[in-house]
PDB file of N, CA and C in Angstrom:
ATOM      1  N   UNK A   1     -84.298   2.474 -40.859  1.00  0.00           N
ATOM      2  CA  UNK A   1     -84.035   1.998 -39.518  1.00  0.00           C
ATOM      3  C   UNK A   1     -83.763   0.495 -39.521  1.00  0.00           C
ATOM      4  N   UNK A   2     -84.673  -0.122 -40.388  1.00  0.00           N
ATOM      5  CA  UNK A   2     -84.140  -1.699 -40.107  1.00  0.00           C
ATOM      6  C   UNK A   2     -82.935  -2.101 -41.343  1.00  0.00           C
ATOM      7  N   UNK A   3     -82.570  -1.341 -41.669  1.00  0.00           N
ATOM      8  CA  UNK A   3     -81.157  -1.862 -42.665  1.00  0.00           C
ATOM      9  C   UNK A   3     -80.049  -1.156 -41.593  1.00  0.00           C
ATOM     10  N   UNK A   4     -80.356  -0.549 -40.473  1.00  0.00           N
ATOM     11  CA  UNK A   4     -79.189  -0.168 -39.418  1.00  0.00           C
ATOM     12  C   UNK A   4     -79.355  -1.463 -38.783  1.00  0.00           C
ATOM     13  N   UNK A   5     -80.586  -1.762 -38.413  1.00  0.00           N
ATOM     14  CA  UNK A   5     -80.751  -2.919 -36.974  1.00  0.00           C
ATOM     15  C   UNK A   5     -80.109  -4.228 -37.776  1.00  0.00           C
ATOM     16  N   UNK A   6     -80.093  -4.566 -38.832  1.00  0.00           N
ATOM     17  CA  UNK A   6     -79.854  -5.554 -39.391  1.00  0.00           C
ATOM     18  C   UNK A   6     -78.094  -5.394 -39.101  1.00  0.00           C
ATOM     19  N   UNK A   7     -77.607  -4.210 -39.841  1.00  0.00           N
ATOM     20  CA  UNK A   7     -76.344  -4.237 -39.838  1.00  0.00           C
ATOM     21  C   UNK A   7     -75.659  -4.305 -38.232  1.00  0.00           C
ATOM     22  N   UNK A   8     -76.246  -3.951 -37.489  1.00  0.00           N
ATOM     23  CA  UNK A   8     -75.771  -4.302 -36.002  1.00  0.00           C
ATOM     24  C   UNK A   8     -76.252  -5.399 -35.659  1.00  0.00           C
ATOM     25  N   UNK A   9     -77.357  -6.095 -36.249  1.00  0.00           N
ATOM     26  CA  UNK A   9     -77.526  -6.984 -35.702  1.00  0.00           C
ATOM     27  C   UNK A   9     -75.952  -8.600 -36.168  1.00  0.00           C
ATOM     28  N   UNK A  10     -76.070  -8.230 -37.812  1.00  0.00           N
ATOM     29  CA  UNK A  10     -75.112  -8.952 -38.263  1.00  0.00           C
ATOM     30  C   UNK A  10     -73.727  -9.042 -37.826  1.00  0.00           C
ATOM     31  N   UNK A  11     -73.105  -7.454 -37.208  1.00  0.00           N
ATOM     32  CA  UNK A  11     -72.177  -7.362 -36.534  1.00  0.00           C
ATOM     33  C   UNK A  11     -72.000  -7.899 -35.048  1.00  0.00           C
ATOM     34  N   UNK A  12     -73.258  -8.115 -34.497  1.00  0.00           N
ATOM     35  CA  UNK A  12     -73.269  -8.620 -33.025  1.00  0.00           C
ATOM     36  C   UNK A  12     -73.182 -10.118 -33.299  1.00  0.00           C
ATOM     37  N   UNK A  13     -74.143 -11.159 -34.274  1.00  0.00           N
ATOM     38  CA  UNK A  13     -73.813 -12.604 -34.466  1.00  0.00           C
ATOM     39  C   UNK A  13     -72.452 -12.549 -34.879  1.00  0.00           C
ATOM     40  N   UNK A  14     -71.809 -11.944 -35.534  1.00  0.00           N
ATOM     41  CA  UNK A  14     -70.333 -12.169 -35.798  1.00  0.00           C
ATOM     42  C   UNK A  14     -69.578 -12.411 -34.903  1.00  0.00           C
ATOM     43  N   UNK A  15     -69.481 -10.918 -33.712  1.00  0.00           N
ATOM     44  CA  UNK A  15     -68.715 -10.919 -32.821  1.00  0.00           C
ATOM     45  C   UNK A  15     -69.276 -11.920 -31.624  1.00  0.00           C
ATOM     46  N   UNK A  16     -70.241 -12.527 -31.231  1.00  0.00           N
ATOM     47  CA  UNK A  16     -70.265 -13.493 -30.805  1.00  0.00           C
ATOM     48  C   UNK A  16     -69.939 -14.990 -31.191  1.00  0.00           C
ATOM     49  N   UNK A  17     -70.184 -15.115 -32.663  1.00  0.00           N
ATOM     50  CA  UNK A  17     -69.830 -16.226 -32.880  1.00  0.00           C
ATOM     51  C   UNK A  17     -68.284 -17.159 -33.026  1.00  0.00           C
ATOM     52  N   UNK A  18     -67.888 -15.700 -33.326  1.00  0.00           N
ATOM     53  CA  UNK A  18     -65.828 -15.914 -33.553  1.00  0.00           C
ATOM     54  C   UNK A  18     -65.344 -15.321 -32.353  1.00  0.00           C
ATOM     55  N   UNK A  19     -65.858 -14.125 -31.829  1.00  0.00           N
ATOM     56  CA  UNK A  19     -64.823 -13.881 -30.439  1.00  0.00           C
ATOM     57  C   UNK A  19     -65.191 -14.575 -28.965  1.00  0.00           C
ATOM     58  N   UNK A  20     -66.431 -14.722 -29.306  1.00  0.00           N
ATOM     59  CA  UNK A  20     -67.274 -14.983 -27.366  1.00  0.00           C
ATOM     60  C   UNK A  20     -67.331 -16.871 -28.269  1.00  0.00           C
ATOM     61  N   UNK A  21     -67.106 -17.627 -29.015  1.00  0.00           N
ATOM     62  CA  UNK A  21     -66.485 -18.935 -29.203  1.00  0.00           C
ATOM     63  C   UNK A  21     -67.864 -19.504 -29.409  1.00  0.00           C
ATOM     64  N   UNK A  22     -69.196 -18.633 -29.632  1.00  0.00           N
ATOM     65  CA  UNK A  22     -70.202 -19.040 -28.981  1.00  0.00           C
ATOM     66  C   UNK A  22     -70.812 -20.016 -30.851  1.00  0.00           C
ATOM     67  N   UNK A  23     -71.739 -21.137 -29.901  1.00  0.00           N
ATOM     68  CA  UNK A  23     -72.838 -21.645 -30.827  1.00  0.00           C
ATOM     69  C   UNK A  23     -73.480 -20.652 -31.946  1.00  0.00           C
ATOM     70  N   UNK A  24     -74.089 -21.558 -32.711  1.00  0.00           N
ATOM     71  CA  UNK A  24     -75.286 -20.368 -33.331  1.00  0.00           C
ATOM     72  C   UNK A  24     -76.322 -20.183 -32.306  1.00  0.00           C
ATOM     73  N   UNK A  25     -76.258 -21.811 -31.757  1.00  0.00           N
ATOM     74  CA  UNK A  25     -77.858 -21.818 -31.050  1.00  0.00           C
ATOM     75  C   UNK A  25     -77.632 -20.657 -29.625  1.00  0.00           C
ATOM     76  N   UNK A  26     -76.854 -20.666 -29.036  1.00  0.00           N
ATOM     77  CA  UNK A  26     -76.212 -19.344 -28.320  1.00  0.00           C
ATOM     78  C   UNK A  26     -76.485 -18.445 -28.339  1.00  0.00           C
ATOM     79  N   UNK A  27     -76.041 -17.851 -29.554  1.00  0.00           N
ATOM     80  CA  UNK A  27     -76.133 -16.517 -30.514  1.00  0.00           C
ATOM     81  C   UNK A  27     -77.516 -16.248 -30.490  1.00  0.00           C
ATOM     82  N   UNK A  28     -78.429 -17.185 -31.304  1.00  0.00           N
ATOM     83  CA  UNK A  28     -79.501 -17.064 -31.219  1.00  0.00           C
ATOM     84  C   UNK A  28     -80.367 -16.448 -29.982  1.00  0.00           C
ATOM     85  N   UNK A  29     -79.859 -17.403 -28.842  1.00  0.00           N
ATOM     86  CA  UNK A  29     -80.725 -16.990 -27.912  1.00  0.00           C
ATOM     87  C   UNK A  29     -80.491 -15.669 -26.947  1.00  0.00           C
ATOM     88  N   UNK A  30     -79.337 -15.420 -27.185  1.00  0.00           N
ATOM     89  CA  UNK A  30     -78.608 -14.715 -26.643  1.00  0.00           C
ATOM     90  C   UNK A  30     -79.464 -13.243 -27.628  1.00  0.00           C
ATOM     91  N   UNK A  31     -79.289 -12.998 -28.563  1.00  0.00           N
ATOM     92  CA  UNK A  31     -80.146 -11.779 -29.446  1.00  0.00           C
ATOM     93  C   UNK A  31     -81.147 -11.940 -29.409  1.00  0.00           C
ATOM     94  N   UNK A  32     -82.110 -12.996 -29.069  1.00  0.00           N
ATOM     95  CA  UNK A  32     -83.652 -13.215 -29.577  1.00  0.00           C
ATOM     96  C   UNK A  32     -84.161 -13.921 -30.649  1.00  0.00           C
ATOM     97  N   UNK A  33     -83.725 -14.330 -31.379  1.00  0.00           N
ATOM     98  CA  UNK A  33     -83.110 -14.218 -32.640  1.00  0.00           C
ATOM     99  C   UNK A  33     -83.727 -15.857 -32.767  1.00  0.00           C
ATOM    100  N   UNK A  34     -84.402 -16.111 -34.188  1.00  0.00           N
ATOM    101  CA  UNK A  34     -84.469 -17.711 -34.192  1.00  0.00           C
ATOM    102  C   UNK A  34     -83.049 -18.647 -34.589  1.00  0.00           C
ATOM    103  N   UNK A  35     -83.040 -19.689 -34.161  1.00  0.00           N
ATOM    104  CA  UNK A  35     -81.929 -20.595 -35.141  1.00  0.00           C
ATOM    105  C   UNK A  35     -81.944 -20.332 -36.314  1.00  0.00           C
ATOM    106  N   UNK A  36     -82.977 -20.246 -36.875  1.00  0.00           N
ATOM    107  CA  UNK A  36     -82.526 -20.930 -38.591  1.00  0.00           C
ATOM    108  C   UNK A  36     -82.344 -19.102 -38.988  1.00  0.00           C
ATOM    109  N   UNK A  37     -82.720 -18.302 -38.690  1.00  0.00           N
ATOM    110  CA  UNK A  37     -82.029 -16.884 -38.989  1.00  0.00           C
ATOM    111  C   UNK A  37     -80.806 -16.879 -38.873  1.00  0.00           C
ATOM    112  N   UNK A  38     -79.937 -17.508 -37.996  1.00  0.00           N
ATOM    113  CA  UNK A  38     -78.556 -17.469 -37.232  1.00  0.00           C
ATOM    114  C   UNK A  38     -77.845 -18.234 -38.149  1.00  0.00           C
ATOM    115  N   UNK A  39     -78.218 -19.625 -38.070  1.00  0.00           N
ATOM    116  CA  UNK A  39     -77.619 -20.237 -39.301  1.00  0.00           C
ATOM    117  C   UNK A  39     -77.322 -19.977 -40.302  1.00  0.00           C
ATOM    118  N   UNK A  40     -78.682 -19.757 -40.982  1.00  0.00           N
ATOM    119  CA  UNK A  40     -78.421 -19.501 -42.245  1.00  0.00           C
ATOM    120  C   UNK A  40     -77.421 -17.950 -42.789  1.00  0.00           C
ATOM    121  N   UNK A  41     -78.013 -17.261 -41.634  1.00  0.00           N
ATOM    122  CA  UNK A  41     -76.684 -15.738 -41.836  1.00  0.00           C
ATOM    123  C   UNK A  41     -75.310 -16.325 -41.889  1.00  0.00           C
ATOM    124  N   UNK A  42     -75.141 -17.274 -41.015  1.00  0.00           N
ATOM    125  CA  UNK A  42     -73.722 -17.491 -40.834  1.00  0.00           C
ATOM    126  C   UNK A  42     -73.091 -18.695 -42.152  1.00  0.00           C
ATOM    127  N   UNK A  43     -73.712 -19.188 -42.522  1.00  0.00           N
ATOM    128  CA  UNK A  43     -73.788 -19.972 -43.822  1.00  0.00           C
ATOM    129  C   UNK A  43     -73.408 -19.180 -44.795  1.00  0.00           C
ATOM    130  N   UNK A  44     -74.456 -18.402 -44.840  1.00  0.00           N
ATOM    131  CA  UNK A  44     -74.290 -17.421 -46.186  1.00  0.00           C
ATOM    132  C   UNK A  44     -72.979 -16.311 -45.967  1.00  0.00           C
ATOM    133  N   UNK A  45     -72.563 -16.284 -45.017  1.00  0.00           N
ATOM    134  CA  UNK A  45     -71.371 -15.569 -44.802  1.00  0.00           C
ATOM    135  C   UNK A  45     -69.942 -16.446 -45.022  1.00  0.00           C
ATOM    136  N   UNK A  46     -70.430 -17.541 -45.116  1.00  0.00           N
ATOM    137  CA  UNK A  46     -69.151 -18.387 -45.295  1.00  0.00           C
ATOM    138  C   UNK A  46     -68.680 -18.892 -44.139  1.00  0.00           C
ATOM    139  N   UNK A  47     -69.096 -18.712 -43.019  1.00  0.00           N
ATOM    140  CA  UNK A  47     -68.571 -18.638 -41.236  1.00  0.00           C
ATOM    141  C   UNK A  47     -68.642 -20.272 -40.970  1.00  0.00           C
ATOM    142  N   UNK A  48     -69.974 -20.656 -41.390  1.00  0.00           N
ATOM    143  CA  UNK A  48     -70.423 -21.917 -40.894  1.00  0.00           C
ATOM    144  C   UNK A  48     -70.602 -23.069 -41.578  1.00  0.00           C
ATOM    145  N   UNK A  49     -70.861 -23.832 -41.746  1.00  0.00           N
ATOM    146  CA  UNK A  49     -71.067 -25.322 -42.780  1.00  0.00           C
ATOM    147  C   UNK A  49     -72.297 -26.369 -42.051  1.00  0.00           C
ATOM    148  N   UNK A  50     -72.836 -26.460 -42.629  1.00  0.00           N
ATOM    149  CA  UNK A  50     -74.180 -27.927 -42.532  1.00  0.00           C
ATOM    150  C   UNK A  50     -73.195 -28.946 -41.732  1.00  0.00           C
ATOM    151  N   UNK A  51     -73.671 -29.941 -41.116  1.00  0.00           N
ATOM    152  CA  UNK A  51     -72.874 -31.518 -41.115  1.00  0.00           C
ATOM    153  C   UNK A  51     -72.389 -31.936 -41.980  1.00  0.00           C
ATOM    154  N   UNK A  52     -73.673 -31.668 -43.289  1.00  0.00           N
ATOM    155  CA  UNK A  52     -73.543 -32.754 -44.553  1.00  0.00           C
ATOM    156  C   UNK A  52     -72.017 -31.945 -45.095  1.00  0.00           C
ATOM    157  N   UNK A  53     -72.569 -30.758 -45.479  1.00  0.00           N
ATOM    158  CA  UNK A  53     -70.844 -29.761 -46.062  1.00  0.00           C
ATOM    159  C   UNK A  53     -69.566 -30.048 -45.182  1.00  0.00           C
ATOM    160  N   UNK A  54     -69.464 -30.102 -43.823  1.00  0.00           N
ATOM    161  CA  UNK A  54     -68.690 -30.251 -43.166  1.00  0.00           C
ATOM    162  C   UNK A  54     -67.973 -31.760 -42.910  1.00  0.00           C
ATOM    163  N   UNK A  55     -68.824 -32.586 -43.319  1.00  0.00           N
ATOM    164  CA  UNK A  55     -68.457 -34.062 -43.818  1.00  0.00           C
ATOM    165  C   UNK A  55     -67.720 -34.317 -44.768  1.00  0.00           C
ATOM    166  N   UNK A  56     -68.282 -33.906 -46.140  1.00  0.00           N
ATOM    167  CA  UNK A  56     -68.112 -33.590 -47.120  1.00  0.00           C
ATOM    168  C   UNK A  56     -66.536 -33.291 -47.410  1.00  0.00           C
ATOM    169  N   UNK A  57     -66.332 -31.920 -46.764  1.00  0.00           N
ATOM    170  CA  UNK A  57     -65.036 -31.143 -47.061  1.00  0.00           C
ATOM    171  C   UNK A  57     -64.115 -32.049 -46.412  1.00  0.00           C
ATOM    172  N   UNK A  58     -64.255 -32.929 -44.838  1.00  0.00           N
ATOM    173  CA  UNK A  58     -63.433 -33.557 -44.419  1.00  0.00           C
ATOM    174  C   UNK A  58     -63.024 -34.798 -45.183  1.00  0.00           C
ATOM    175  N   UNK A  59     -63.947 -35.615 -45.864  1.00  0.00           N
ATOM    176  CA  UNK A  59     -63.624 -36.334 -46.835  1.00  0.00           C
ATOM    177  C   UNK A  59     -62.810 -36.221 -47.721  1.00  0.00           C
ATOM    178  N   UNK A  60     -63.066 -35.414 -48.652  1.00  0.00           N
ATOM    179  CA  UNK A  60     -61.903 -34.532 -49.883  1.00  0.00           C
ATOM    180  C   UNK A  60     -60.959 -34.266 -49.079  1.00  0.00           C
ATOM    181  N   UNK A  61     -60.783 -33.703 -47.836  1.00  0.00           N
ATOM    182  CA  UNK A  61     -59.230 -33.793 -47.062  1.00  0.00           C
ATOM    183  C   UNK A  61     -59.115 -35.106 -46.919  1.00  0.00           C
ATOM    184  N   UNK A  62     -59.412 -35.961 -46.603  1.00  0.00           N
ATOM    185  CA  UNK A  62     -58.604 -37.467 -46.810  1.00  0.00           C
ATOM    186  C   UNK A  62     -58.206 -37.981 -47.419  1.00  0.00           C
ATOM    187  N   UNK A  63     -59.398 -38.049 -48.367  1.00  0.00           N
ATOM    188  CA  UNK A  63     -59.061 -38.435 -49.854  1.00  0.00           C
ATOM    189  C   UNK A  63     -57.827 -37.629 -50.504  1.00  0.00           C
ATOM    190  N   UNK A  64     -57.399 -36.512 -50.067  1.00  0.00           N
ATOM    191  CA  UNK A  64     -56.160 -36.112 -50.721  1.00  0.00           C
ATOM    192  C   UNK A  64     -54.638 -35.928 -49.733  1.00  0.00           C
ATOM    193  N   UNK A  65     -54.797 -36.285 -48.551  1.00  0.00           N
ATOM    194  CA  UNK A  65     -54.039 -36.900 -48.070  1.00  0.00           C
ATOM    195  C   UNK A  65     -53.135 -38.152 -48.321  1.00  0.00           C
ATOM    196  N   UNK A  66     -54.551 -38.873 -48.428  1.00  0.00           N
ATOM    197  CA  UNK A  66     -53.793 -40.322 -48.691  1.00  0.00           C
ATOM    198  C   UNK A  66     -53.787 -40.289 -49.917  1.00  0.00           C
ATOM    199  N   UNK A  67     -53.894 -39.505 -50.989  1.00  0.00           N
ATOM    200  CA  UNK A  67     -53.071 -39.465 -52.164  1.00  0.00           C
ATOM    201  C   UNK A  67     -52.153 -39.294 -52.256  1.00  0.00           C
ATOM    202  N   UNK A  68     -51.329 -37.843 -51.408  1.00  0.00           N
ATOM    203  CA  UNK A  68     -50.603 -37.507 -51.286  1.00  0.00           C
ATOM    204  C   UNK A  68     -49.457 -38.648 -50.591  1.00  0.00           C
ATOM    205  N   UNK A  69     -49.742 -39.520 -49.586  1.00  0.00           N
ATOM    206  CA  UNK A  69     -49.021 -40.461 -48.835  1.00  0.00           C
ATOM    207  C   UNK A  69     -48.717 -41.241 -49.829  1.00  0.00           C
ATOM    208  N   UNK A  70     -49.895 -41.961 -51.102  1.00  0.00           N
ATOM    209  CA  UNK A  70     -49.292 -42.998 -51.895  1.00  0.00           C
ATOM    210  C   UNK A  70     -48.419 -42.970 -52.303  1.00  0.00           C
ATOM    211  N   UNK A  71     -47.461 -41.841 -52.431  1.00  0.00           N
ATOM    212  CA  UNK A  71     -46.321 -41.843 -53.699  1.00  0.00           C
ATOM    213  C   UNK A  71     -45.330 -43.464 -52.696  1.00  0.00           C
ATOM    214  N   UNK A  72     -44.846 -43.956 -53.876  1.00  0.00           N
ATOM    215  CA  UNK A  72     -43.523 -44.879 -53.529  1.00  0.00           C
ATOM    216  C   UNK A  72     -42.576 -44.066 -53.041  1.00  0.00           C
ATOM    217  N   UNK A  73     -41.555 -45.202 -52.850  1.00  0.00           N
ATOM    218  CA  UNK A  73     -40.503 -44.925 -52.149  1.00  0.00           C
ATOM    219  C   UNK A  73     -39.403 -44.092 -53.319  1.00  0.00           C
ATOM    220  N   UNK A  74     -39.788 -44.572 -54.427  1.00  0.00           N
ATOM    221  CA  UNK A  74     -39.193 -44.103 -55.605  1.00  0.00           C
ATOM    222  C   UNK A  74     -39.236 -42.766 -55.847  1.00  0.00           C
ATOM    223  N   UNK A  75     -40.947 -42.578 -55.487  1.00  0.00           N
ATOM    224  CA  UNK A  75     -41.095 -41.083 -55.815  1.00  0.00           C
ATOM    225  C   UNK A  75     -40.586 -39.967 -55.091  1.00  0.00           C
ATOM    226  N   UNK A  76     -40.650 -40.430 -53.846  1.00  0.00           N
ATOM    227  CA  UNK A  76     -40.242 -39.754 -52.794  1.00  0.00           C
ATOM    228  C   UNK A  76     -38.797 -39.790 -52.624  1.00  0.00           C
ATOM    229  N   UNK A  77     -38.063 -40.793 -53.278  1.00  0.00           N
ATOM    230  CA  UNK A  77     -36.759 -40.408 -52.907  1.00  0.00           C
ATOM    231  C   UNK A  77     -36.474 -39.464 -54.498  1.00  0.00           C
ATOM    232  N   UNK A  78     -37.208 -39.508 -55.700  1.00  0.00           N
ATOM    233  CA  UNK A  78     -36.828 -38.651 -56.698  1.00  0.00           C
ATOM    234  C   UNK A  78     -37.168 -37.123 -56.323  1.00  0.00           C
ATOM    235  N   UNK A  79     -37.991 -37.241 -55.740  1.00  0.00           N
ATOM    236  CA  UNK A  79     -38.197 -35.459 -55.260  1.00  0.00           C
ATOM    237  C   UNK A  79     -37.277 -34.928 -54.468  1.00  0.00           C
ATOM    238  N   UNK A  80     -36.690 -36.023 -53.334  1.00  0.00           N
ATOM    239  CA  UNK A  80     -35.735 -35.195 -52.262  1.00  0.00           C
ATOM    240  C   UNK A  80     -34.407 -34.885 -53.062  1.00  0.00           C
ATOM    241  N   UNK A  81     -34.295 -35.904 -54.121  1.00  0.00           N
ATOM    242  CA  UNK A  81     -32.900 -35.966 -55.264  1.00  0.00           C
ATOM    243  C   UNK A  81     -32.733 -34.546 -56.033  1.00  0.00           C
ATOM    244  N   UNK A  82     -33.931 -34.489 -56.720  1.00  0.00           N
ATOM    245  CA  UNK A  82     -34.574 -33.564 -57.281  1.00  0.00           C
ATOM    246  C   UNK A  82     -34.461 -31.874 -56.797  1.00  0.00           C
ATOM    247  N   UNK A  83     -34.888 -31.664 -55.535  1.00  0.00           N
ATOM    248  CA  UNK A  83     -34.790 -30.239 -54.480  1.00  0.00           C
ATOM    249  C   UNK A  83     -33.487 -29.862 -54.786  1.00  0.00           C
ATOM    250  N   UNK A  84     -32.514 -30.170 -54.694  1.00  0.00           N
ATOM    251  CA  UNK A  84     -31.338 -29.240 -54.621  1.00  0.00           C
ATOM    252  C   UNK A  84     -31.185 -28.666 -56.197  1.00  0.00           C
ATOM    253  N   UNK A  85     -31.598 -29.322 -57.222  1.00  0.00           N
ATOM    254  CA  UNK A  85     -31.611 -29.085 -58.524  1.00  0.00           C
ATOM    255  C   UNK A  85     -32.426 -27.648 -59.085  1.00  0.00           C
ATOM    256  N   UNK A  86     -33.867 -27.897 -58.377  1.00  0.00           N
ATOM    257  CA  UNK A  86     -34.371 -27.349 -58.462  1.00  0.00           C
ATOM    258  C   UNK A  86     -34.138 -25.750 -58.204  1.00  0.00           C
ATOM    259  N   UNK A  87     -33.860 -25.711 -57.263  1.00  0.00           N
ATOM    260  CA  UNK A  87     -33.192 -24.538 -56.312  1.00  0.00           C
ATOM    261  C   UNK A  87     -31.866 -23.725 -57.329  1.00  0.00           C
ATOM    262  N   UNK A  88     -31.037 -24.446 -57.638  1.00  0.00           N
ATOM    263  CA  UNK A  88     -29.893 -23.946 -58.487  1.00  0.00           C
ATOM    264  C   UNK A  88     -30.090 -23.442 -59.582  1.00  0.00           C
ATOM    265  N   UNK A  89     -31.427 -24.192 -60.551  1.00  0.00           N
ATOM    266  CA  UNK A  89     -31.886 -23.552 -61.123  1.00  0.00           C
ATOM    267  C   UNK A  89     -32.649 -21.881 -61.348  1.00  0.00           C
ATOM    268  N   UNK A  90     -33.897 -22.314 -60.040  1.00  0.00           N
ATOM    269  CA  UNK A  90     -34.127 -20.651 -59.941  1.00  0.00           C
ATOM    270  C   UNK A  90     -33.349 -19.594 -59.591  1.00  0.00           C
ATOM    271  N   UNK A  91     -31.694 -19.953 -58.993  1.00  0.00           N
ATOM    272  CA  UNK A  91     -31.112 -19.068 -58.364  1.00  0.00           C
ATOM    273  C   UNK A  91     -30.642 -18.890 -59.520  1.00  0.00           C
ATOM    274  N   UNK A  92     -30.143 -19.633 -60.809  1.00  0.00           N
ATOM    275  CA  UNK A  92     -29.595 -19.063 -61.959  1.00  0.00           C
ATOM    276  C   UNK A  92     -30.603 -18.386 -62.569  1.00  0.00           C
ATOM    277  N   UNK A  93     -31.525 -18.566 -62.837  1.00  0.00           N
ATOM    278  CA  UNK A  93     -32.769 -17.868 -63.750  1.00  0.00           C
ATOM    279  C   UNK A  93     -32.968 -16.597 -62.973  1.00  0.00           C
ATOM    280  N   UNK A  94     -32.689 -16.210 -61.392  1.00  0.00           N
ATOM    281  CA  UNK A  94     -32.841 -14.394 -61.152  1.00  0.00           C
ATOM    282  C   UNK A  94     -31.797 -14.303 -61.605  1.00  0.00           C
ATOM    283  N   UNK A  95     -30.430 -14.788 -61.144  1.00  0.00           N
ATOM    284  CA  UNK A  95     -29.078 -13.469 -61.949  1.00  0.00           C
ATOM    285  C   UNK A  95     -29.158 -13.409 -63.246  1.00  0.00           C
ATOM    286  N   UNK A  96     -29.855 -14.575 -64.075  1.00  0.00           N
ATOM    287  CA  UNK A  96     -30.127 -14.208 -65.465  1.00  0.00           C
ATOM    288  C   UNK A  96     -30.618 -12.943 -66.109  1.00  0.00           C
ATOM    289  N   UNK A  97     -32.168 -13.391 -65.145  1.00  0.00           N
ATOM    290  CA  UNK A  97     -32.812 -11.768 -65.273  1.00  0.00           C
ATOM    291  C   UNK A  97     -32.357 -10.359 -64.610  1.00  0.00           C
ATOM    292  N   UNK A  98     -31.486 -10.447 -63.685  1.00  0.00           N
ATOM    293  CA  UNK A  98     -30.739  -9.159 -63.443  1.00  0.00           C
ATOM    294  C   UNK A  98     -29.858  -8.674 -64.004  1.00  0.00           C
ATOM    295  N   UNK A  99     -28.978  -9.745 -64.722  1.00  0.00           N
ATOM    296  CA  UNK A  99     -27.984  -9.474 -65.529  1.00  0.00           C
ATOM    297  C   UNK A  99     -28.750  -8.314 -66.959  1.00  0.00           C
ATOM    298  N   UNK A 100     -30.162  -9.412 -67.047  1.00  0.00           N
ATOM    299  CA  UNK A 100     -30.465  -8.708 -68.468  1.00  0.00           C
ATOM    300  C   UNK A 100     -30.971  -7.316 -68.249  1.00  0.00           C
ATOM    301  N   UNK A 101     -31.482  -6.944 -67.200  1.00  0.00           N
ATOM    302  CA  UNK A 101     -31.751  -5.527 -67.083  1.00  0.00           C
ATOM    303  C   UNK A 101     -30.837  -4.326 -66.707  1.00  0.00           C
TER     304      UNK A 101
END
């Protein structure tokens, strides 16, 4: 009986938390349910993130942003040079391989 209640229960924090837009702390109160049960389900499901994790991950997105922005003007004009090359190539390398089969 309680590996059913669990599994409905896990299915009800779900569907509240992604469809009804709701908090954990919400969720929580809304089932009965303590916070740190709510959390941590939704953590361990992958759903949710700490501050600290959610800091974290936004950082490494910056940090590779503005990597991405550093290239020069050089680089960036060798890649746009570059694209049409590229392209002619793979279009020769399929009729290659169709030819050969």
């Amino acid at each position: 009986m309680s590996a059913a209640m669990a599994l409905i229960l896990s299915d009800l924090i779900e569907h509240y938390y992604i469809n009804e837009h709701m908090s954990g702390d919400q969720v929580a109160a809304k089932l009965g349910l303590s916070q740190y049960q709510v959390k941590k389900y939704l953590s361990q499901k992958g759903l949710s993130r700490t501050r600290k994790q959610a800091t974290s991950k936004a950082a490494r997105t910056m940090k590779q942003k503005a990597a991405n922005t550093a290239l020069s003007h050089y680089d960036i004009e060798e890649n746009r040079e570059s694209r049409p090359y590229k392209i002619a190539l793979s279009i020769m390398k399929s009729h290659y391989q169709t030819s050969q089969q």
